[in-house]
Structures are given as C-alpha cells and as structure tokens.
N, C-alpha and C. Protein backbone atom coordinates (compact mmCIF):
# COMPACT_ATOMS: atom_id res chain seq x y z
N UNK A 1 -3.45 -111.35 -34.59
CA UNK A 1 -4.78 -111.73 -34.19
C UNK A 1 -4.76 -113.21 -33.86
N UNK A 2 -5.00 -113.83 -32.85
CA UNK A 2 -5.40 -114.55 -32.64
C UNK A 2 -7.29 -115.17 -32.29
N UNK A 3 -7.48 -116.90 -32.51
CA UNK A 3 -6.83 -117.13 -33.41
C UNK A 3 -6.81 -116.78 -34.85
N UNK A 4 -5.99 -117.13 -35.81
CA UNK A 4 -5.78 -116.94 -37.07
C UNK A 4 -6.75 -116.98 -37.87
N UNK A 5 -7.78 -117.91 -37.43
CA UNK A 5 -8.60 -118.72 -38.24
C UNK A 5 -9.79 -118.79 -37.00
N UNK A 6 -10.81 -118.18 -37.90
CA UNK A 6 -12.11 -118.34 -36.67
C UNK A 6 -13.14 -119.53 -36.91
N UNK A 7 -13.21 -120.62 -36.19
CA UNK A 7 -13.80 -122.06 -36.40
C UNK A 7 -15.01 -121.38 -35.70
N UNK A 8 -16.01 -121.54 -36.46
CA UNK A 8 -17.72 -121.00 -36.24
C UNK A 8 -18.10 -121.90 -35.49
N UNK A 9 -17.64 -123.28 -35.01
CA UNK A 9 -18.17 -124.34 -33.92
C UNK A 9 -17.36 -124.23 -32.74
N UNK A 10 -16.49 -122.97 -33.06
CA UNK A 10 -15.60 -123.06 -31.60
C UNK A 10 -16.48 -122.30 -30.51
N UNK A 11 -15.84 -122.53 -29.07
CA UNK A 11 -17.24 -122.12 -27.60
C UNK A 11 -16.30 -121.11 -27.34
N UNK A 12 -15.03 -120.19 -27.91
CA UNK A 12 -14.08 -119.69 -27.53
C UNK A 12 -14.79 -118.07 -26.65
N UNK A 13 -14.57 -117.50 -26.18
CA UNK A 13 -15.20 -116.31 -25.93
C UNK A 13 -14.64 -114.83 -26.49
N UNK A 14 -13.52 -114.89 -27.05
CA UNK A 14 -12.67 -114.12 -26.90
C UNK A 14 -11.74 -113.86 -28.35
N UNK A 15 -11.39 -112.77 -29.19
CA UNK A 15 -10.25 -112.97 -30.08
C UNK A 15 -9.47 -111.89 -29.82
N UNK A 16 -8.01 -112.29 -29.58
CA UNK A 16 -6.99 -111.53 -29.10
C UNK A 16 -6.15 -110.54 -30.14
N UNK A 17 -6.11 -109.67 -30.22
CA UNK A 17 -5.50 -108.89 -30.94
C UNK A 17 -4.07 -107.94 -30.12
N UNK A 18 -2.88 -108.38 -31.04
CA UNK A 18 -1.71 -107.69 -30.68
C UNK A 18 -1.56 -106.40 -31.37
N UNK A 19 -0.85 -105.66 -30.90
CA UNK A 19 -0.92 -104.06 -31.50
C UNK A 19 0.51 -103.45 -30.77
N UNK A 20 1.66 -103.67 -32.01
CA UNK A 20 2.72 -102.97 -31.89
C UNK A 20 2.92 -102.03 -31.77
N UNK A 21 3.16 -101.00 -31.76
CA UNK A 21 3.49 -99.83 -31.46
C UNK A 21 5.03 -99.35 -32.26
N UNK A 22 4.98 -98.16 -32.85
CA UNK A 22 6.19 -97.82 -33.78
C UNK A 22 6.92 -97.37 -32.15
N UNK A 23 8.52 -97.57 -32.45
CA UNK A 23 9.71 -96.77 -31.29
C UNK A 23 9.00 -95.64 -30.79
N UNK A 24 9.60 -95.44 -29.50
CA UNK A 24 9.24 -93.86 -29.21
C UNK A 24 7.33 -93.39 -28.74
N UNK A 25 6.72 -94.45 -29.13
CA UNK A 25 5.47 -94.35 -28.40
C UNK A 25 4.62 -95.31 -27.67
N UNK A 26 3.90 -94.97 -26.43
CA UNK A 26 3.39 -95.72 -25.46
C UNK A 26 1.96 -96.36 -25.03
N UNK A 27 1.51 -97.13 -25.28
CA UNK A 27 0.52 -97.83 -25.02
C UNK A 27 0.01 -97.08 -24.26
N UNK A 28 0.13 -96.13 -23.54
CA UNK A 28 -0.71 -95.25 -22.51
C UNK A 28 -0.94 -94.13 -23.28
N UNK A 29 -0.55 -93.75 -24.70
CA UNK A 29 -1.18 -92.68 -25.52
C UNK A 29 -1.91 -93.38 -25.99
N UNK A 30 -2.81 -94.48 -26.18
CA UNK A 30 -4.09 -94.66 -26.37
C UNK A 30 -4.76 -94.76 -26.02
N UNK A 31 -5.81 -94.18 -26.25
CA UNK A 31 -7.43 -94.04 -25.63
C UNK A 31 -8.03 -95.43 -25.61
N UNK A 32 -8.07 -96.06 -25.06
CA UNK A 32 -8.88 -97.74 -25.12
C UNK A 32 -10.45 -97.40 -25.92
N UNK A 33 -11.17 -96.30 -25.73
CA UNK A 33 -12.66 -96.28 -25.99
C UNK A 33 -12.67 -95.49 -27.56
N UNK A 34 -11.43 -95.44 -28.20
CA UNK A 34 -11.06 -95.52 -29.69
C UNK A 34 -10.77 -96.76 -30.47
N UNK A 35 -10.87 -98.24 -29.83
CA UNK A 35 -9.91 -99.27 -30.18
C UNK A 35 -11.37 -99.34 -30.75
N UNK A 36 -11.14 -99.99 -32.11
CA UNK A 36 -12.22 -100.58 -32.78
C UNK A 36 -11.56 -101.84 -33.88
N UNK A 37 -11.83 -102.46 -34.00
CA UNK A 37 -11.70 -103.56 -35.54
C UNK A 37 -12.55 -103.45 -36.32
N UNK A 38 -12.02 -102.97 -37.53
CA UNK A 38 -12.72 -102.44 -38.75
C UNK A 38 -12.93 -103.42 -40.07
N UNK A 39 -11.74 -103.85 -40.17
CA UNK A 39 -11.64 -104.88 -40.98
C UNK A 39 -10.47 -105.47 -41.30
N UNK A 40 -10.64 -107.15 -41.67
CA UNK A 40 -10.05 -108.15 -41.61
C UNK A 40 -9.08 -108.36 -43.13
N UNK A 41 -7.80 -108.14 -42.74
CA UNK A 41 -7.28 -108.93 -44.44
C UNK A 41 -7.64 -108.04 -45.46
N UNK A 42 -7.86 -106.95 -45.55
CA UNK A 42 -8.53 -105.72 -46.16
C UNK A 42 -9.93 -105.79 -46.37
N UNK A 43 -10.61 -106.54 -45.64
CA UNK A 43 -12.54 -106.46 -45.48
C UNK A 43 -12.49 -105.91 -44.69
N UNK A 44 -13.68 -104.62 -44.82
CA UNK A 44 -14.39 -103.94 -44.11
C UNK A 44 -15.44 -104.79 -43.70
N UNK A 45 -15.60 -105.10 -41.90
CA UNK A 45 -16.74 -105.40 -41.10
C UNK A 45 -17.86 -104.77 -41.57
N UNK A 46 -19.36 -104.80 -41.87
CA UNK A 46 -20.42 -104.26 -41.79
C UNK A 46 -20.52 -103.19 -40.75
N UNK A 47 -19.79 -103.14 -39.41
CA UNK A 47 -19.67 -102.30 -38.38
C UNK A 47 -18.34 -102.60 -38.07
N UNK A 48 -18.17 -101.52 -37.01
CA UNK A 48 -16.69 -102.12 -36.21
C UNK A 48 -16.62 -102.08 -35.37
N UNK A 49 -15.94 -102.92 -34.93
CA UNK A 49 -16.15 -103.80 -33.24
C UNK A 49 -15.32 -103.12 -31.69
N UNK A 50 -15.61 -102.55 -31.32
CA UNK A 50 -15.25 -102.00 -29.96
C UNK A 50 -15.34 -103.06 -28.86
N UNK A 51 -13.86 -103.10 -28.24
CA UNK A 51 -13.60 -103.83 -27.81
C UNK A 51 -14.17 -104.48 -26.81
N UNK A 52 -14.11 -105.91 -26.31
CA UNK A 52 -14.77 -106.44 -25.43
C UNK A 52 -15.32 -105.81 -23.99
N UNK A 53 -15.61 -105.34 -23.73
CA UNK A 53 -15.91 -104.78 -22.18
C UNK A 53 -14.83 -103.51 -22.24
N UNK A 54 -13.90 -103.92 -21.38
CA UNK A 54 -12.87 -103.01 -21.26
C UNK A 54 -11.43 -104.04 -21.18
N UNK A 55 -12.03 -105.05 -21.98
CA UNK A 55 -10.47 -105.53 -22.02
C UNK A 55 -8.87 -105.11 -22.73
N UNK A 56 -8.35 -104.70 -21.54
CA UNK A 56 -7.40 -104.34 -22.61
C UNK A 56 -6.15 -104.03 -21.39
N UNK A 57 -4.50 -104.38 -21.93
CA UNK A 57 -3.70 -105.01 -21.20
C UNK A 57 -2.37 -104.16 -21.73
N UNK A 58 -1.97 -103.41 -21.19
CA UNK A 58 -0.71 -102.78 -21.84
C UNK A 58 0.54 -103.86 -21.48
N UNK A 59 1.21 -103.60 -22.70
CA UNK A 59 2.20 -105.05 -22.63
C UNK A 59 1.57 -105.92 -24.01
N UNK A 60 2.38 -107.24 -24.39
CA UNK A 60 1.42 -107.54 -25.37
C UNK A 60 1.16 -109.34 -24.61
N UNK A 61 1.96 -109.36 -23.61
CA UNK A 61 1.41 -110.53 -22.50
C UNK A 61 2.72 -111.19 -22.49
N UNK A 62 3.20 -110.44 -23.05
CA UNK A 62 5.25 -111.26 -23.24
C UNK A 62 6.14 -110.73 -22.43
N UNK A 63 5.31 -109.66 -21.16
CA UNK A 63 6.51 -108.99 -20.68
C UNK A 63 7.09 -107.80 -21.24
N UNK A 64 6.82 -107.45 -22.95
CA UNK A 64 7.08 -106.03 -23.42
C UNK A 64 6.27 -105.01 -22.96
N UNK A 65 6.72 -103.87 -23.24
CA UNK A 65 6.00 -102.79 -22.89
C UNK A 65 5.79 -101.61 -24.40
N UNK A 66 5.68 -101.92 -25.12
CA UNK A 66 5.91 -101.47 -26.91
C UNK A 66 4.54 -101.78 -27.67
N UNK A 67 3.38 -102.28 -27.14
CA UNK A 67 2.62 -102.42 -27.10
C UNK A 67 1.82 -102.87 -26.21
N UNK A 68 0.34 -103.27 -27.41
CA UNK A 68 -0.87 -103.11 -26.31
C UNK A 68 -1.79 -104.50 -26.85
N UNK A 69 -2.37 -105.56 -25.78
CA UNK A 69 -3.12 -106.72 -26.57
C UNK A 69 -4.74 -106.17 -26.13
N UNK A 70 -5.21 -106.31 -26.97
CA UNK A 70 -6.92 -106.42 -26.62
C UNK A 70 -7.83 -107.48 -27.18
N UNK A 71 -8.38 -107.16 -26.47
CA UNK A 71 -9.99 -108.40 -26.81
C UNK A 71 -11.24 -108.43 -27.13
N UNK A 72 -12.02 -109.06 -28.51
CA UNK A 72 -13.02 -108.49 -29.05
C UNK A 72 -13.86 -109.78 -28.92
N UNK A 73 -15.03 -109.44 -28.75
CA UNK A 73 -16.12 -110.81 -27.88
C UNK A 73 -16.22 -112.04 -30.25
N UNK A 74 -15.96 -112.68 -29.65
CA UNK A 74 -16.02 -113.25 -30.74
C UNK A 74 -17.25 -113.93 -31.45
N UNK A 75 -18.26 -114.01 -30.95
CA UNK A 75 -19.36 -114.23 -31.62
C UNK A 75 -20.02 -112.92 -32.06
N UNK A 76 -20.03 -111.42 -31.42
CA UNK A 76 -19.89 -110.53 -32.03
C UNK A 76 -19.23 -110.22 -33.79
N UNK A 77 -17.78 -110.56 -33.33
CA UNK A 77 -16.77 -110.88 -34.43
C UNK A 77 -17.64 -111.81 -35.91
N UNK A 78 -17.61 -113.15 -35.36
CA UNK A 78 -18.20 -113.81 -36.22
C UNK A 78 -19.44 -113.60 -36.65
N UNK A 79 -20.37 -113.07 -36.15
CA UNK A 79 -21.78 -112.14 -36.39
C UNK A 79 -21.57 -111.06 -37.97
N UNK A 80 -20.42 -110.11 -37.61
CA UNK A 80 -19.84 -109.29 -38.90
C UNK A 80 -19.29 -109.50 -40.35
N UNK A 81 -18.16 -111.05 -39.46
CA UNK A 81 -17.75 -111.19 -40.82
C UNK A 81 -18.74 -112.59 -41.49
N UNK A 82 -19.62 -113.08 -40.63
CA UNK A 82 -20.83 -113.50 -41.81
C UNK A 82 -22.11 -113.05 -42.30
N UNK A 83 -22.08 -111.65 -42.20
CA UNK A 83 -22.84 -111.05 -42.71
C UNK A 83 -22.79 -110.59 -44.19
C-alpha cells in the first residue's frame, strides 16, 4: 500500500495498492467490481472501500505481469479509518 502512512494534510488523490498474486494465476481472473479494502493492519474499515472509479492496471507498474495495482480515492479512505 502505498503511501505507508496516510498524512490527513496531504492534497494526494489517490492510495495505491499492490496485489501479488500466488504462481500459476492471472490478474485477468479477477473481477475488478469484487476489489474492495476491508481493513488495514488487521482493522476492519466501518465499510469497505471499492475501488476508485475503475482504476485498476494489470501488472503491478514494474513491468510484471503476476499481479494487479489498484486505486482507492483517499479521502474516502481517510473518512473510514477516522471514524
């Protein structure tokens, strides 16, 4: 997850989440409109967050293909976990 650390004064729009994938399976067996963030560090969100629009990028932006990066609107984000 990027970033690591969510600064509540940051204007950022965006928090990036990487998602490995075990051998043998493909970022195109997932359904994008299943991706949710549930919870952080073992906290459960009050809700869980479906991803930004439809952002979402097979690859993890490194050129692999073994996963998948997506993006969750971050004042959303920060909305949950200060609740």
């Amino acid at each position: 997850m990027s970033p690591q650390t969510l600064s509540l004064g940051s204007e950022g729009e965006r928090v990036t989440v990487r998602i490995r994938l075990p051998g043998g399976r493909h970022p195109s067996e997932i359904d994008p409109s299943t991706v949710e963030l549930a919870e952080i560090d073992g906290a459960a969100l009050t809700q869980p967050l479906n991803i930004a629009g439809s952002w979402l990028q097979y690859g993890e932006g490194d050129g692999s293909s073994s996963g998948l990066m997506v993006k969750f609107d971050r004042q959303q984000l920060q909305m949950l976990v200060g609740a």
